[in-house]
C-alpha atoms as a PDB file:
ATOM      1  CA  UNK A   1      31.383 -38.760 -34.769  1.00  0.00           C
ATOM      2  CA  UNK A   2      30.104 -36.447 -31.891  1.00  0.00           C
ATOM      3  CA  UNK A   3      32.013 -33.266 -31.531  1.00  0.00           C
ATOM      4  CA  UNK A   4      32.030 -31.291 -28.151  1.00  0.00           C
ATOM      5  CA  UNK A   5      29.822 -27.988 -27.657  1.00  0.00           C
ATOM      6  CA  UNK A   6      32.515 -25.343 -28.625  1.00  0.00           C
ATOM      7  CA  UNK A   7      32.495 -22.454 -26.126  1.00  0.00           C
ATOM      8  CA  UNK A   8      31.854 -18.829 -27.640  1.00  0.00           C
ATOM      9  CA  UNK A   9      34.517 -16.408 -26.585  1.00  0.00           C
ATOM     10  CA  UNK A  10      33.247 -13.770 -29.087  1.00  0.00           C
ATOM     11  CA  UNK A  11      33.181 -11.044 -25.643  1.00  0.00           C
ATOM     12  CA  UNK A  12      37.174 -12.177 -25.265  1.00  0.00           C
ATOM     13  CA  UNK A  13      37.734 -12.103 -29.232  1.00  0.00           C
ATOM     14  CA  UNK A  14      36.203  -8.413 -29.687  1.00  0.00           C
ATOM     15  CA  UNK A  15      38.845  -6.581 -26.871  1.00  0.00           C
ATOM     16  CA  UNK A  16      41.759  -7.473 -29.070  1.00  0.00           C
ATOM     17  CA  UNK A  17      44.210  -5.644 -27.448  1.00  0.00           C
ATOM     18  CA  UNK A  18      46.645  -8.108 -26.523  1.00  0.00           C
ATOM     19  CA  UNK A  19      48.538 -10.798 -28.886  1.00  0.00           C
ATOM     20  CA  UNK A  20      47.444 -13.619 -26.035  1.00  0.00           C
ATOM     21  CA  UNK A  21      43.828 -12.367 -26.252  1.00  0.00           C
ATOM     22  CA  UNK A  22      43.567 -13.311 -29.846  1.00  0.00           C
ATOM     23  CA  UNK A  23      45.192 -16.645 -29.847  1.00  0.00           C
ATOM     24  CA  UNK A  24      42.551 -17.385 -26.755  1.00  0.00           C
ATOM     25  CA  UNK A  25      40.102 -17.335 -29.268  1.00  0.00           C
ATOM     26  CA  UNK A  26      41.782 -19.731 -31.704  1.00  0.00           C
ATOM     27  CA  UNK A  27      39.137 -22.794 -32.290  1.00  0.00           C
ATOM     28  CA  UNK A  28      40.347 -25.699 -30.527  1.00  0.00           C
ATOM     29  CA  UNK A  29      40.843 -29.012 -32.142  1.00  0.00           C
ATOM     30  CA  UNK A  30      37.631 -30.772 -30.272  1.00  0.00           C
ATOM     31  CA  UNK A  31      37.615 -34.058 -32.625  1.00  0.00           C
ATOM     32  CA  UNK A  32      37.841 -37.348 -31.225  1.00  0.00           C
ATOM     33  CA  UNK A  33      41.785 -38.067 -30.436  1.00  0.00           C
ATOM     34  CA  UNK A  34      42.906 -34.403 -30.433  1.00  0.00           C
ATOM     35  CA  UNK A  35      43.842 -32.200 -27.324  1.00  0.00           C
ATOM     36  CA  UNK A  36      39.859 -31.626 -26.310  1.00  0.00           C
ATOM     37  CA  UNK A  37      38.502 -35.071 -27.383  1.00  0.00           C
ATOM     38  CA  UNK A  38      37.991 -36.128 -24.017  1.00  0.00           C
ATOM     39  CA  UNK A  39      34.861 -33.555 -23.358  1.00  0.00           C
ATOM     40  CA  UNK A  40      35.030 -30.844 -20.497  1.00  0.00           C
ATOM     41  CA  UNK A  41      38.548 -29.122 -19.598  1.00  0.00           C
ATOM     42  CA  UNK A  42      41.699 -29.752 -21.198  1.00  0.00           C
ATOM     43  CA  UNK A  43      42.776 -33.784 -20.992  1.00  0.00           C
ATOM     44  CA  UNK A  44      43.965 -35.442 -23.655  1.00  0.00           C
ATOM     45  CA  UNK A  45      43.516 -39.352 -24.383  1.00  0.00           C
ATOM     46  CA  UNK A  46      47.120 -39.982 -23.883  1.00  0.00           C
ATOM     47  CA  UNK A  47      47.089 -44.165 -23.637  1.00  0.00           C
ATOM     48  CA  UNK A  48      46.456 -45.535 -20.229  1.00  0.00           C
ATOM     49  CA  UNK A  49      46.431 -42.035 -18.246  1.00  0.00           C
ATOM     50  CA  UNK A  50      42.917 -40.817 -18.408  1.00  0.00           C
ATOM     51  CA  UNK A  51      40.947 -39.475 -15.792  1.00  0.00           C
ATOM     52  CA  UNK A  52      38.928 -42.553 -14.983  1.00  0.00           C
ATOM     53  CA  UNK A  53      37.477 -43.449 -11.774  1.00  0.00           C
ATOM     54  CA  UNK A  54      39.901 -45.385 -10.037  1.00  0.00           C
ATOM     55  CA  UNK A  55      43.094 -43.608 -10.986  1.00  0.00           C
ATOM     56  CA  UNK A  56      44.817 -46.185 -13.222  1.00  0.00           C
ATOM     57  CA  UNK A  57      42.193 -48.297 -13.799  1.00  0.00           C
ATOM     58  CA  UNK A  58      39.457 -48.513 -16.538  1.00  0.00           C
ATOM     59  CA  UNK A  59      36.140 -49.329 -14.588  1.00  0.00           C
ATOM     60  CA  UNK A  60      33.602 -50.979 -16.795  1.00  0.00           C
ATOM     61  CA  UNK A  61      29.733 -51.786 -16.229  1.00  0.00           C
ATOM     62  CA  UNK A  62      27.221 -54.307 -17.064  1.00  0.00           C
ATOM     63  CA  UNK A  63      24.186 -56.092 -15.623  1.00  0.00           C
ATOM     64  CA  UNK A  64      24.262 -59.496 -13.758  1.00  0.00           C
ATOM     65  CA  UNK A  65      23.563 -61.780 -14.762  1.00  0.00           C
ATOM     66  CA  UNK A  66      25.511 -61.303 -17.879  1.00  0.00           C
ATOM     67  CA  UNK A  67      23.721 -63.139 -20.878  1.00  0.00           C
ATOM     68  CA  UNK A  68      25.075 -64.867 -23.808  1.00  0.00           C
ATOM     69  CA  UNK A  69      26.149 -64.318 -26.087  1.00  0.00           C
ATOM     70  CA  UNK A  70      27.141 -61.254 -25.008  1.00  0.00           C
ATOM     71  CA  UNK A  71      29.005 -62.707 -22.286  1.00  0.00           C
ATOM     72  CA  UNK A  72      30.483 -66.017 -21.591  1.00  0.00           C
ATOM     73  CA  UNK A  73      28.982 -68.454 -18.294  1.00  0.00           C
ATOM     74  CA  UNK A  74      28.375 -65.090 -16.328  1.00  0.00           C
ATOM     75  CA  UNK A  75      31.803 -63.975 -16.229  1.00  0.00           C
ATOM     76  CA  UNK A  76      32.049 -60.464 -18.051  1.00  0.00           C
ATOM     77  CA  UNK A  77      35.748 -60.706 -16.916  1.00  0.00           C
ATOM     78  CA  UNK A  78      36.786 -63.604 -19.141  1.00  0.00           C
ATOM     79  CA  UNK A  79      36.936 -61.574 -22.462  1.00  0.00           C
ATOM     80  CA  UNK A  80      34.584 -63.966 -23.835  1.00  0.00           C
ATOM     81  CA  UNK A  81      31.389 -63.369 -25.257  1.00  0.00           C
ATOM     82  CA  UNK A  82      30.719 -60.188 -27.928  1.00  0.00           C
ATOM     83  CA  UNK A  83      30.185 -57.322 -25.298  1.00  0.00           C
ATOM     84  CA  UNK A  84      33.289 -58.625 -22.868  1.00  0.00           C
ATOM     85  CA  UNK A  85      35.813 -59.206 -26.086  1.00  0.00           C
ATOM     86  CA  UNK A  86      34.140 -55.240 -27.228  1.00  0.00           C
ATOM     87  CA  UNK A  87      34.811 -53.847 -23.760  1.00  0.00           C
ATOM     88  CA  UNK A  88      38.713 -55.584 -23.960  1.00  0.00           C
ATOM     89  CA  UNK A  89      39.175 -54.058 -27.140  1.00  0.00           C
ATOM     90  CA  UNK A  90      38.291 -50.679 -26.080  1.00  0.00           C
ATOM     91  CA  UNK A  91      40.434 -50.873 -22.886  1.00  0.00           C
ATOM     92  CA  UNK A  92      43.808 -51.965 -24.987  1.00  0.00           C
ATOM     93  CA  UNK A  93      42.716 -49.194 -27.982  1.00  0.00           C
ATOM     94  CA  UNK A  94      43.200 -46.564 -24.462  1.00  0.00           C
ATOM     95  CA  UNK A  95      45.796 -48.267 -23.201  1.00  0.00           C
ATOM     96  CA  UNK A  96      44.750 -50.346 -20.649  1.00  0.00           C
ATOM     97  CA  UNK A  97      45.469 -53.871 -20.390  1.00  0.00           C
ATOM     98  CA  UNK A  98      43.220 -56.601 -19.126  1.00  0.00           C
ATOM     99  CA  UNK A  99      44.450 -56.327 -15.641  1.00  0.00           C
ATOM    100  CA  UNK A 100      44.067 -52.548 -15.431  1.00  0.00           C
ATOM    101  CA  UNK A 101      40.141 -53.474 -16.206  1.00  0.00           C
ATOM    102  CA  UNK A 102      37.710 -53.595 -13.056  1.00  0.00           C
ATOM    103  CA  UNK A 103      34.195 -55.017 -13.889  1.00  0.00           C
ATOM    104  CA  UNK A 104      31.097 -53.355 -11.892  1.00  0.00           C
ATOM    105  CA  UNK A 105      27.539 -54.609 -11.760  1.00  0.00           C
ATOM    106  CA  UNK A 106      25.233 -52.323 -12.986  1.00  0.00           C
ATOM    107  CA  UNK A 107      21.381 -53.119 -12.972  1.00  0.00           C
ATOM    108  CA  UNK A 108      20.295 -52.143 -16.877  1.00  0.00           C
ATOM    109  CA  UNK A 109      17.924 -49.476 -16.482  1.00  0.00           C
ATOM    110  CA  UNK A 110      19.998 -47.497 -13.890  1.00  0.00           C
ATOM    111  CA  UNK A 111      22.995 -47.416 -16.324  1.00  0.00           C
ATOM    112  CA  UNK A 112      20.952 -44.675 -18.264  1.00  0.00           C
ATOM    113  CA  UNK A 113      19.346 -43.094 -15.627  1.00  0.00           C
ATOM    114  CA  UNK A 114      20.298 -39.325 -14.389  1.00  0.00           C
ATOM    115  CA  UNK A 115      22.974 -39.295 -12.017  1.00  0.00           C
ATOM    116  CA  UNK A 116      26.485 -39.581 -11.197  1.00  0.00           C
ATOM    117  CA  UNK A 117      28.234 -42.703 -12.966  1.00  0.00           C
ATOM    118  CA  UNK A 118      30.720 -44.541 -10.245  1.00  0.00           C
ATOM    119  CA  UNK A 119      31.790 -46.558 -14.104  1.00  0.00           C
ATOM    120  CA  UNK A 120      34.123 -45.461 -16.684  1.00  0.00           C
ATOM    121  CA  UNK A 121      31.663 -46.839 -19.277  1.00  0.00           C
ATOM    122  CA  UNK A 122      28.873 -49.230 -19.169  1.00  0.00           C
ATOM    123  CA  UNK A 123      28.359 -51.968 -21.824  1.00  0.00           C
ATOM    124  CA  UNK A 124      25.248 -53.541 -21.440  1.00  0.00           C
ATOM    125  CA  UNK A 125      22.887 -54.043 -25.107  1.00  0.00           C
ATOM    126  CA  UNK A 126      21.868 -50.380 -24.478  1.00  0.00           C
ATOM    127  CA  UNK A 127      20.444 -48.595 -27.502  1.00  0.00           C
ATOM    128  CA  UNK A 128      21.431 -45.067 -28.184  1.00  0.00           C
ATOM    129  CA  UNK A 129      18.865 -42.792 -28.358  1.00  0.00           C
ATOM    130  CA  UNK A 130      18.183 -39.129 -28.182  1.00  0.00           C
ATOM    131  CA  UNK A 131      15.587 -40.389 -24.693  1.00  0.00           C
ATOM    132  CA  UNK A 132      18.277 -41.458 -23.346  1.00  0.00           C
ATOM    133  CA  UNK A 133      21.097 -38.816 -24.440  1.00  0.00           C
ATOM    134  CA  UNK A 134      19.181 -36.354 -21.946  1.00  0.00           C
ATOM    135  CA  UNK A 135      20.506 -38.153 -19.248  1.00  0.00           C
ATOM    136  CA  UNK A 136      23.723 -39.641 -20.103  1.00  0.00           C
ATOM    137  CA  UNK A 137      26.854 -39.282 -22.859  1.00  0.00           C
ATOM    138  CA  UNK A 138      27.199 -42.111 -25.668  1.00  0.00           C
ATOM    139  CA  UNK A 139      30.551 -43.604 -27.664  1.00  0.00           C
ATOM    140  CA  UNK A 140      29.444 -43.764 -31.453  1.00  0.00           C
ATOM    141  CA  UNK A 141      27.818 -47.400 -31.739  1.00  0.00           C
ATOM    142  CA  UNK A 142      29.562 -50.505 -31.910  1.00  0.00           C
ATOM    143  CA  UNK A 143      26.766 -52.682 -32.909  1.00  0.00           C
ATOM    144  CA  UNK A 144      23.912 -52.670 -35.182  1.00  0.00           C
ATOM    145  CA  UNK A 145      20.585 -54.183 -33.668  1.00  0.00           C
ATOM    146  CA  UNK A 146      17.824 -56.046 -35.048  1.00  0.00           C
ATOM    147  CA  UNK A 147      15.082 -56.392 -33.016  1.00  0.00           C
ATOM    148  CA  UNK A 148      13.273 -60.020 -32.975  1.00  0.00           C
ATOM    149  CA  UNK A 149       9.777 -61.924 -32.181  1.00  0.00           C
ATOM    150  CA  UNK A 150      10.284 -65.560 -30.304  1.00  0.00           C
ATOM    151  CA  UNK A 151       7.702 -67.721 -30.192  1.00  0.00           C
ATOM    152  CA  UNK A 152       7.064 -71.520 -28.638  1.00  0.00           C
ATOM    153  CA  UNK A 153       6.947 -73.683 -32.138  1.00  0.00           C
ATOM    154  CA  UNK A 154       3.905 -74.895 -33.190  1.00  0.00           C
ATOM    155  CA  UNK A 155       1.884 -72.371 -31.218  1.00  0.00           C
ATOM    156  CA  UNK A 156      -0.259 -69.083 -33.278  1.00  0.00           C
ATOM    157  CA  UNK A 157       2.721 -66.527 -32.559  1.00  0.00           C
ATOM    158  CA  UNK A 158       5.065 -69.111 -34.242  1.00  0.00           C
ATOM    159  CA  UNK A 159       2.903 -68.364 -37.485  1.00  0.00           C
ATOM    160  CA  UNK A 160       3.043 -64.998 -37.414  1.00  0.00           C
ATOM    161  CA  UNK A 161       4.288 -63.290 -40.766  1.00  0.00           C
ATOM    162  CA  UNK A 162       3.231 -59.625 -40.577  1.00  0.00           C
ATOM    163  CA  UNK A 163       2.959 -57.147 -37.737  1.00  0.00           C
ATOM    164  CA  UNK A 164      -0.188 -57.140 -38.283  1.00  0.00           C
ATOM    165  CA  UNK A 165      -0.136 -60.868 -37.297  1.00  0.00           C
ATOM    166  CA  UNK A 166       1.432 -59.667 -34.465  1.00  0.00           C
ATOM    167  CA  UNK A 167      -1.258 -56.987 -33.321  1.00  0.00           C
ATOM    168  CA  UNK A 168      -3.640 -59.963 -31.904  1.00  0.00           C
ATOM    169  CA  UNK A 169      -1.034 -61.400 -29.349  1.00  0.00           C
ATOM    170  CA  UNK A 170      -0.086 -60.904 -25.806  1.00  0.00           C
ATOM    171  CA  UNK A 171       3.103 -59.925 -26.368  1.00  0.00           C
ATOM    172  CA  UNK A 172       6.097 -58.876 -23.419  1.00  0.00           C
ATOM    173  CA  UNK A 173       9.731 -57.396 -23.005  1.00  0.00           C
ATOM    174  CA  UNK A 174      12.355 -56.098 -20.677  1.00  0.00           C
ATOM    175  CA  UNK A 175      11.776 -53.010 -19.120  1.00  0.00           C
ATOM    176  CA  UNK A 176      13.269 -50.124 -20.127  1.00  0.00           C
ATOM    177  CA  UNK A 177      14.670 -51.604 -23.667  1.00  0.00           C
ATOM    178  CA  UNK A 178      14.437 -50.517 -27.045  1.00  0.00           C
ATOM    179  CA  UNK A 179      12.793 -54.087 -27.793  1.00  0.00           C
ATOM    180  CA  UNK A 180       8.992 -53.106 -25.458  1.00  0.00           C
ATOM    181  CA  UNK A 181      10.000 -49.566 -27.580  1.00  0.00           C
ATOM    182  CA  UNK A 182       8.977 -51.394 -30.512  1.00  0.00           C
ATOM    183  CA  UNK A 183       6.188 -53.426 -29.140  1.00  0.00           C
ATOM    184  CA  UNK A 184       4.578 -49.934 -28.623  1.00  0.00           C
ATOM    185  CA  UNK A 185       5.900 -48.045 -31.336  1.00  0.00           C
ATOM    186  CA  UNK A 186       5.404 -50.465 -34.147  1.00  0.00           C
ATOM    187  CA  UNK A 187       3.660 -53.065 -33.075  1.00  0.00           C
ATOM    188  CA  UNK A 188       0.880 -51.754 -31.606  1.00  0.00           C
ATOM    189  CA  UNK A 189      -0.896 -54.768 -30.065  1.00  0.00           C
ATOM    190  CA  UNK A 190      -4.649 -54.917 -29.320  1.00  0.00           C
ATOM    191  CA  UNK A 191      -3.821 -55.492 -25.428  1.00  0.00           C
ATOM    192  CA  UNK A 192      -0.899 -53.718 -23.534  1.00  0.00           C
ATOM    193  CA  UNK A 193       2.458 -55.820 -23.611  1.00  0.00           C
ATOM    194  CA  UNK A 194       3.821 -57.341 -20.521  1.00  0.00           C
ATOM    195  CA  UNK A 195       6.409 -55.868 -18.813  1.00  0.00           C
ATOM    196  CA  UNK A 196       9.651 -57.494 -16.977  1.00  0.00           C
ATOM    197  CA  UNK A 197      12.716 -56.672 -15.342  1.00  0.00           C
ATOM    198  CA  UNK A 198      14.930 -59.186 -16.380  1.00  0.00           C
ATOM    199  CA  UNK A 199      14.998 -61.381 -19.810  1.00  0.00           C
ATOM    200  CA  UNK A 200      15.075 -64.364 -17.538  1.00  0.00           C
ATOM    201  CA  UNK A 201      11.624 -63.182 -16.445  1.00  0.00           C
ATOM    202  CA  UNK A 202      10.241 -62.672 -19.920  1.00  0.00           C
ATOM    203  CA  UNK A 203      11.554 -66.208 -20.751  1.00  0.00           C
ATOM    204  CA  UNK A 204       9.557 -67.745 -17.955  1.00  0.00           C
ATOM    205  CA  UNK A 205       6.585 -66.049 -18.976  1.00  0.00           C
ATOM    206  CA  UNK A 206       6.712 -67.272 -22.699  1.00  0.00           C
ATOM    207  CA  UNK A 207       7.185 -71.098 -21.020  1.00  0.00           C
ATOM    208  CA  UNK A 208       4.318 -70.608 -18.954  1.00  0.00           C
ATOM    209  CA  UNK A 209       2.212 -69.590 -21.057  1.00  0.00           C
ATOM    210  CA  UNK A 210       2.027 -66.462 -19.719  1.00  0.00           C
ATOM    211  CA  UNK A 211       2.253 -64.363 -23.089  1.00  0.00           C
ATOM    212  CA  UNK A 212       2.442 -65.265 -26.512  1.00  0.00           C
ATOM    213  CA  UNK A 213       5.576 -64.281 -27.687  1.00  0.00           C
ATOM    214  CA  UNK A 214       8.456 -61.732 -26.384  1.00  0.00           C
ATOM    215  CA  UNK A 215      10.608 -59.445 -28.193  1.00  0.00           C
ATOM    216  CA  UNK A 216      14.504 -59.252 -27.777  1.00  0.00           C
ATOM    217  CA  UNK A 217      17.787 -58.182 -29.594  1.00  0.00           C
ATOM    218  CA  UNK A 218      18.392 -61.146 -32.609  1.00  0.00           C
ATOM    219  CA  UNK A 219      21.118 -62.323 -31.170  1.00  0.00           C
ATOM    220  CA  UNK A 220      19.813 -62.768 -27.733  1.00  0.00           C
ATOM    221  CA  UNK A 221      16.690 -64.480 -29.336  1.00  0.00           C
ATOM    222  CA  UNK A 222      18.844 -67.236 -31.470  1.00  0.00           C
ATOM    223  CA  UNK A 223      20.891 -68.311 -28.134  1.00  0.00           C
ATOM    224  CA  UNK A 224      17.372 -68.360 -26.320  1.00  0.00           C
ATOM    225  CA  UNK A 225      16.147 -70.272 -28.546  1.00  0.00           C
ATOM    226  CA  UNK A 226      19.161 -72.372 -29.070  1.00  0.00           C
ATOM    227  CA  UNK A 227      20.392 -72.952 -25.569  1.00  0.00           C
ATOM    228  CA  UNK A 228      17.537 -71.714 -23.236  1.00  0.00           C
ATOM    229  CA  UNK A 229      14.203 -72.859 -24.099  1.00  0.00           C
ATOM    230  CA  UNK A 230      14.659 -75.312 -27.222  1.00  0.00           C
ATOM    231  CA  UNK A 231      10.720 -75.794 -27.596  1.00  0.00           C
ATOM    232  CA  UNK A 232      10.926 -72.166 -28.729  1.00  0.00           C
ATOM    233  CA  UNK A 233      11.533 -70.130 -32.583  1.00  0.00           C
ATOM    234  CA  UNK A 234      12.676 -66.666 -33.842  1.00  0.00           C
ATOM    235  CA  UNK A 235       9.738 -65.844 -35.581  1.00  0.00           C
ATOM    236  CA  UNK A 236      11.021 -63.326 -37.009  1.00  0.00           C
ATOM    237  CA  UNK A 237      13.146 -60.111 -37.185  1.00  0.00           C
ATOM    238  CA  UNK A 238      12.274 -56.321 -37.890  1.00  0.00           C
ATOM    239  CA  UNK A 239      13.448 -54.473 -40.140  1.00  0.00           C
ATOM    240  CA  UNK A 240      15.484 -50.840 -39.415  1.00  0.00           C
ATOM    241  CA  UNK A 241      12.762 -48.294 -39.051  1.00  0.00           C
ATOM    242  CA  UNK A 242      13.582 -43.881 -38.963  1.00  0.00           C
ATOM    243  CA  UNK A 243      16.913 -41.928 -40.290  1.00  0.00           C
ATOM    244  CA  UNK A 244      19.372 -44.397 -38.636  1.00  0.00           C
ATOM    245  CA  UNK A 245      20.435 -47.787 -37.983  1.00  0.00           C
ATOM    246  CA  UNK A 246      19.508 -48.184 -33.794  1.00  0.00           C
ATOM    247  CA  UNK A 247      23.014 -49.197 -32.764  1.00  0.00           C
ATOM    248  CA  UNK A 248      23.990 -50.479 -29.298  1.00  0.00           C
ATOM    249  CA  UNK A 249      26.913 -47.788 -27.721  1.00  0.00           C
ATOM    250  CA  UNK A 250      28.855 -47.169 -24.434  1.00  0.00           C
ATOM    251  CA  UNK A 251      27.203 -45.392 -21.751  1.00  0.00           C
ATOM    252  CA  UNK A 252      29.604 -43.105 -20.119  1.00  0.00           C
ATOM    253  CA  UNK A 253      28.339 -40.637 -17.559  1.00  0.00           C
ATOM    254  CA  UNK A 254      26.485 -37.149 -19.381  1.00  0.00           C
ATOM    255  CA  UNK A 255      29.485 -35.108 -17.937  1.00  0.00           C
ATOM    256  CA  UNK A 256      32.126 -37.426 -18.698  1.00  0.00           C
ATOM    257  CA  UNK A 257      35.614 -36.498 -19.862  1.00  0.00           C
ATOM    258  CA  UNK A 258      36.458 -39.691 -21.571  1.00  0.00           C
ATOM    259  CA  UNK A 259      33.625 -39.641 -24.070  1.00  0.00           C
ATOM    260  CA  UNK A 260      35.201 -38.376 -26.698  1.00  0.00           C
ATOM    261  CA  UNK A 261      38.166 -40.922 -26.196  1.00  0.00           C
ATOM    262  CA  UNK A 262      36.006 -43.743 -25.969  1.00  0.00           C
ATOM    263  CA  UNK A 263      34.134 -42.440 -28.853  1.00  0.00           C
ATOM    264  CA  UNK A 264      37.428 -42.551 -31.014  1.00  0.00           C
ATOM    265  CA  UNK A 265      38.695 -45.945 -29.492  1.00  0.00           C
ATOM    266  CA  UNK A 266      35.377 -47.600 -30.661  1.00  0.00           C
ATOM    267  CA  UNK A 267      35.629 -45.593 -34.001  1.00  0.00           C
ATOM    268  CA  UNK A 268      39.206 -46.994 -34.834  1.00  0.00           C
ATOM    269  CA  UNK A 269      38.232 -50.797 -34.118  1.00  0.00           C
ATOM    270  CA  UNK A 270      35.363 -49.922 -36.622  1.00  0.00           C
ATOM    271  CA  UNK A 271      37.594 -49.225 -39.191  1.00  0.00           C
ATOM    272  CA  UNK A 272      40.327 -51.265 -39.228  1.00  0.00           C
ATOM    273  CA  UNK A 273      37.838 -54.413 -38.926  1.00  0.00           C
ATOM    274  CA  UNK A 274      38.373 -55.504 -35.275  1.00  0.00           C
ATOM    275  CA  UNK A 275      34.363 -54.711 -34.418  1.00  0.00           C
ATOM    276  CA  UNK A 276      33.265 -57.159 -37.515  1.00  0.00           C
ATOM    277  CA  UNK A 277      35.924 -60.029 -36.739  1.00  0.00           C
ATOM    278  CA  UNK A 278      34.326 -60.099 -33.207  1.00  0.00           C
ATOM    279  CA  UNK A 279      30.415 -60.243 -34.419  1.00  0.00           C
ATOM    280  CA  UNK A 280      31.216 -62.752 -36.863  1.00  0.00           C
ATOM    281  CA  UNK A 281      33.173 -64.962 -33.961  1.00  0.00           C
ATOM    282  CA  UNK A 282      30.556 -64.577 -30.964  1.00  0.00           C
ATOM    283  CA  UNK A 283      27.045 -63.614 -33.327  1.00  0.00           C
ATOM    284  CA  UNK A 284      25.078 -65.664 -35.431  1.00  0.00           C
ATOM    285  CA  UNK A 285      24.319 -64.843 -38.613  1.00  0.00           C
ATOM    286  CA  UNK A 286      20.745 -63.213 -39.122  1.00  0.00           C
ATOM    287  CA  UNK A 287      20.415 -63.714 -42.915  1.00  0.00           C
ATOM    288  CA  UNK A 288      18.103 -66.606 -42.552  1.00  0.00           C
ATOM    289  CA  UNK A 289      15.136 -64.981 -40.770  1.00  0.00           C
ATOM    290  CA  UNK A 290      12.606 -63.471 -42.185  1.00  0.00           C
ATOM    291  CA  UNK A 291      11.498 -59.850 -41.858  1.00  0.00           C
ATOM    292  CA  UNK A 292       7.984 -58.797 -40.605  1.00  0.00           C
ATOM    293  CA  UNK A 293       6.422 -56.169 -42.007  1.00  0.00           C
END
C-alpha cells in the first residue's frame, strides 16, 4: 500500500504563535480510504463522487482489440472476461455502477507513456514497474503474472526445457511488455528477439514460421494455444525472478487524484476474496506447466 509524499511544513510548525498554526501542522491521515487517499489536494473517496474525468462517470481504458481471456468477443463492456469483471468490480467498490462506466480505447504502450491521461484508469495486462512509475501512478496489483514460452508442437522450441534451451532460438514479443523484458533480461538469446506491436502480430509470426517461439502472459498463452492456433504448446512458464512478485495494476495518470482510491478499492476486493473468485472463474490453472530454468 502506496502512501502519498507528505508535505513538510516544518517553516509553518517552528512560528508557533497561533493555536491554528500548530494544528496546520498536524500529519494528515494520507492512507488509502482516509481524507487524503485520493493523492494531490483535499478529496476524499466518498462513493460515486470523485473527481473523474467525465463528472459522474468512471472512464476506463484498454487496448482494442481486447484479448481473451481478459476480455470476452472484443467487448470490454460486457463484464466478461478477467480484466472487464476486475474493472466492474473496482467501479461498484467506488460507487459506480455499470452504467456510470464509459470504456475508452487505449493503444497499450501509450497507456504508460508521459502525458496527460483523458482515462480514469487503464486496465490493460500492464506490469508495474519502477520504468514505468516515472511516467505514470499505479493501484497496488490485482494480478500476479507468469510469464510463458509457446511453441508450434513437434517443432525444436516445443522441446525446450531450460533457458538455456531457449538461448539458441529466434524468439519475439509485444512491444513495450514485460514479456520481450524477459526475453532480454533473462533469456538472453544468441540473436536479437523480434519485435511486434500487437500479439496478433507475434501469433502470425510463430505460424509462419517467422520465429521460433514467442513469449506472453500464461494466461494469454493457454487461450492461444487453446483457441487461436491449436497446432501450437506452452512450453513452458518462468518462474518469479527479483524482490517481488511482477503483478499486473491500474494505470491511472502520474498526477492523478484517484490513485489512492483506486489503490484501496483494488486492496479491499483482495481481501475479502472477490480478486481470487474472478481468476479462478475466467483463468486457467497454471499448475501443470513446467518451469524453465
Amino acid at each position: 500500500m502506496r502512501l502519498a509524499n507528505r508535505p513538510l511544513r516544518l517553516a509553518a510548525c517552528t512560528t508557533v504563535a497561533l493555536l491554528a498554526a500548530a494544528v496546520g501542522c498536524a500529519p494528515q491521515d494520507e492512507s488509502p480510504g482516509g481524507p487524503r487517499a485520493a493523492g494531490p489536494g483535499t478529496q476524499s473517496c466518498d462513493r460515486g463522487k470523485l473527481p473523474t474525468v467525465a463528472r459522474g462517470t468512471l472512464t476506463v481504458g484498454t487496448d482494442k482489440p481486447a484479448y481473451a481471456p481478459w476480455f470476452h468477443d472484443d467487448d470490454p463492456a460486457s463484464g466478461k472476461g478477467f480484466e472487464s469483471a476486475v474493472a466492474y468490480a473496482v467501479a461498484r467498490q467506488l460507487g459506480y455502477d455499470k452504467g456510470a462506466v464509459h470504456w475508452q480505447t487505449v493503444p497499450f504502450n501509450n497507456a504508460f507513456a508521459p502525458g496527460e491521461k483523458k482515462f480514469d484508469f487503464d486496465i490493460n495486462q500492464v506490469s508495474i514497474s519502477a520504468a514505468r512509475k516515472r511516467a505514470v501512478a499505479f493501484s497496488s496489483g490485482y494480478y500476479d503474472v507468469r510469464q510463458a514460452v509457446i511453441a508450434l508442437k513437434g517443432s525444436k522450441a516445443a522441446h525446450a526445457r531450460s533457458i538455456a534451451d531457449l538461448r539458441k532460438l529466434k524468439l519475439g514479443a509485444q512491444v513495450g511488455s514485460t514479456s520481450l523484458d524477459v526475453v532480454h533480461d533473462t533469456v538472453r538469446p544468441a540473436q536479437p528477439a523480434a519485435v511486434f506491436q500487437k500479439n496478433d502480430l507475434a501469433k502470425s509470426a510463430l505460424k509462419n514460421g517467422q520465429v521460433d517461439a514467442i513469449l506472453t502472459d500464461l494466461p494469454t498463452a493457454f487461450y492461444i494455444t487453446s483457441a487461436e492456433v491449436k497446432d501450437a504448446e506452452v512450453v513452458g512458464q518462468f518462474a518469479a525472478t527479483g524482490a517481488a512478485e511482477e503483478q499486473f495494476g491500474l494505470v491511472l495518470d502520474k498526477e492523478s487524484r484517484l490513485t489512492g482510491c483506486v489503490t484501496a478499492a483494488v486492496d479491499a476486493l483482495r481481501k475479502n476474496g472477490t480478486l481470487a473468485a474472478l481468476e479462478k472463474k475466467w483463468l486457467t490453472d497454471a499448475v501443470s506447466v513446467p518451469v524453465l530454468k
